[in-house]
Protein backbone atom coordinates (compact mmCIF):
# COMPACT_ATOMS: atom_id res chain seq x y z
CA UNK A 1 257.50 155.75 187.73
CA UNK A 2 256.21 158.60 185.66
CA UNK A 3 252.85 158.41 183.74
CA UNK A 4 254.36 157.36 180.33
CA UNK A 5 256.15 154.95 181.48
CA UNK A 6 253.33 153.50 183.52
CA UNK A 7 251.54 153.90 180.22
CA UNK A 8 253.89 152.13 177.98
CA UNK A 9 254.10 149.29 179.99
CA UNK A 10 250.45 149.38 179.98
CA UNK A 11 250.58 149.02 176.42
CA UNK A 12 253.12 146.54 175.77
CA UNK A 13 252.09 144.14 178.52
CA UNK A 14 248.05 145.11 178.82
CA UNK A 15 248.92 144.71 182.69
CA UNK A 16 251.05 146.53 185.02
CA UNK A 17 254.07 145.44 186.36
CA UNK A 18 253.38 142.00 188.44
CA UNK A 19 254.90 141.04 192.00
CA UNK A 20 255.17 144.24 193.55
CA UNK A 21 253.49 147.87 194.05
CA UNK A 22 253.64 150.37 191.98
CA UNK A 23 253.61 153.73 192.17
CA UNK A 24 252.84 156.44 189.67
CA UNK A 25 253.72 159.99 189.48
CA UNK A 26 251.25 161.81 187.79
CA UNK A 27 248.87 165.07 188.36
CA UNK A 28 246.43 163.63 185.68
CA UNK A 29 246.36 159.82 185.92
CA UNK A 30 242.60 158.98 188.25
CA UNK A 31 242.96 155.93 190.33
CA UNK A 32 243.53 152.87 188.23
CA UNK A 33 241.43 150.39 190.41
CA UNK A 34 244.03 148.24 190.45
CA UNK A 35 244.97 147.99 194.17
CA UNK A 36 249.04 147.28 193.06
CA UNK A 37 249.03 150.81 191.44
CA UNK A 38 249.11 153.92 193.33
CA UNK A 39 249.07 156.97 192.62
CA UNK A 40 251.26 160.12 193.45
CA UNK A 41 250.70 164.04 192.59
CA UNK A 42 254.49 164.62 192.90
CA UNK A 43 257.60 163.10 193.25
CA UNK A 44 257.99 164.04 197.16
CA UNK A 45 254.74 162.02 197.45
CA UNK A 46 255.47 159.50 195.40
CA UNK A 47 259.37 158.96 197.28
CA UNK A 48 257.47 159.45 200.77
CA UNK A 49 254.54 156.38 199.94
CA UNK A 50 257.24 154.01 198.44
CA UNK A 51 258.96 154.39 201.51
CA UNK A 52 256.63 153.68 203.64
CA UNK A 53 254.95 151.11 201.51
CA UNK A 54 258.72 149.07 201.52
CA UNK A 55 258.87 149.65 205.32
CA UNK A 56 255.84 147.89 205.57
CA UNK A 57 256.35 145.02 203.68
CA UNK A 58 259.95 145.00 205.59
CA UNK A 59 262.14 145.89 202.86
CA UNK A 60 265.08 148.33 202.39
CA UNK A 61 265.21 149.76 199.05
CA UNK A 62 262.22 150.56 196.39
CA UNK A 63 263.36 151.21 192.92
CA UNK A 64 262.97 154.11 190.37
CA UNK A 65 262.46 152.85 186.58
CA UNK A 66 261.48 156.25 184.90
CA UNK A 67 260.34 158.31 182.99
CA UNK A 68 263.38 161.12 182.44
CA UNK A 69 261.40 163.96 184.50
CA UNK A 70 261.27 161.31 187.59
CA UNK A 71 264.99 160.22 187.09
CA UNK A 72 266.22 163.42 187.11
CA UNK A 73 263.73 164.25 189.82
CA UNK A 74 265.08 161.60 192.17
CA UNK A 75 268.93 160.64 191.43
CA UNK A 76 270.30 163.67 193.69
CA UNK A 77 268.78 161.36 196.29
CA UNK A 78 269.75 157.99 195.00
CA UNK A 79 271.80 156.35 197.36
CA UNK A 80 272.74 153.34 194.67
CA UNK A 81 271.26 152.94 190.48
CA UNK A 82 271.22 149.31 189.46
CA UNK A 83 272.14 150.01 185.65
CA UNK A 84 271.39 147.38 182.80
CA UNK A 85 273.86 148.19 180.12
CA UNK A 86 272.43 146.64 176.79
CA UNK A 87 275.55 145.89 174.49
CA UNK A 88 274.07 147.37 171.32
CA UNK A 89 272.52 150.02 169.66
CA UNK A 90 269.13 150.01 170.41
CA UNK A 91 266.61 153.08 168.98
CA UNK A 92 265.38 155.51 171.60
CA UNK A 93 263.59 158.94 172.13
CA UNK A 94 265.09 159.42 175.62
CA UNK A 95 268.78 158.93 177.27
CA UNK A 96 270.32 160.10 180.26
CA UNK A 97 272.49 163.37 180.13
CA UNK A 98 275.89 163.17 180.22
CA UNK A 99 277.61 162.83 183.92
CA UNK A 100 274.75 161.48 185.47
CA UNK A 101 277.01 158.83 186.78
CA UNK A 102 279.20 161.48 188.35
CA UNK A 103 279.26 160.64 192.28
CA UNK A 104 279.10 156.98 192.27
CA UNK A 105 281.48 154.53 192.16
CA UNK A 106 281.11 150.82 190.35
CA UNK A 107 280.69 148.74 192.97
CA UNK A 108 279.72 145.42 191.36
CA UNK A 109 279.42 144.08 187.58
CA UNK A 110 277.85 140.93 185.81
CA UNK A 111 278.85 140.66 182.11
CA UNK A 112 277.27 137.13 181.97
CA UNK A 113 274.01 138.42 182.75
CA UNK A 114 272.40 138.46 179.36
CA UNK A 115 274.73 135.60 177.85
CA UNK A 116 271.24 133.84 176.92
CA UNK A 117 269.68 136.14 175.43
CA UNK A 118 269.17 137.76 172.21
CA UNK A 119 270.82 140.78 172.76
CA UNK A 120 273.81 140.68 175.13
CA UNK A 121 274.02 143.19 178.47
CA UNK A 122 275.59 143.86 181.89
CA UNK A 123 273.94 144.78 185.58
CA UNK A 124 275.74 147.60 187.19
CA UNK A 125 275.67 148.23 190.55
CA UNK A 126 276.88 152.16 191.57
CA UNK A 127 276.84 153.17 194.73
CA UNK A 128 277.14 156.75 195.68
CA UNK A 129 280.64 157.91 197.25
CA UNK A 130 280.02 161.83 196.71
CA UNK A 131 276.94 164.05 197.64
């Protein structure tokens, strides 16, 4: 994840993200002392450290949750984007360009997924058929 994102979560939770290691893109951020965050000078680095940290805890697949600069940064070399589609208009200062889908296919969809909730949504799973 980018710095603002890391940041916002930061913010809204007063932790990071719990059950897994994160790691943070930034050329700014110091080390956070918190031995679940990592930090990353670029994307290159950051891609090359998640890979080998989910090697080593035997795992196939890390995830990318943002910011823009790191999406954009990294989906020529997604493989797959798990997408939660929120079913509603919901404010935000940042959105994905259009065609950013273009190359992957819809492999698998849950539209019950957020029946509980308060706002209702759908997990996509794309997987990339074009390079």
């Amino acid at each position: 994840m980018g710095r603002l994102t890391y940041q916002s979560i930061l913010n809204r939770l007063g932790h990071p993200l719990t059950g897994r290691t994160s790691v943070v893109v930034s050329q700014t951020l110091g080390e956070t002392g918190d031995p679940a965050v990592r930090v990353a000078r670029s994307v290159p680095s950051a891609l090359a450290l998640a890979e080998r940290l989910a090697a080593a805890a035997g795992d196939t697949e890390f995830f990318i949750i943002g910011g823009a600069s790191v999406y954009g940064d990294t989906l020529p070399r997604a493989d797959r984007v798990y997408l939660t589609r929120v079913h509603d208009q919901v404010a935000g200062d940042r959105s994905m360009p259009d065609g950013w889908l273009a190359g992957f296919e819809l492999a698998a969809r849950d539209d019950q997924a957020g029946a509980q909730g308060p706002l209702p949504y759908s997990f996509l799973d794309y997987r990339r058929t074009v390079r």
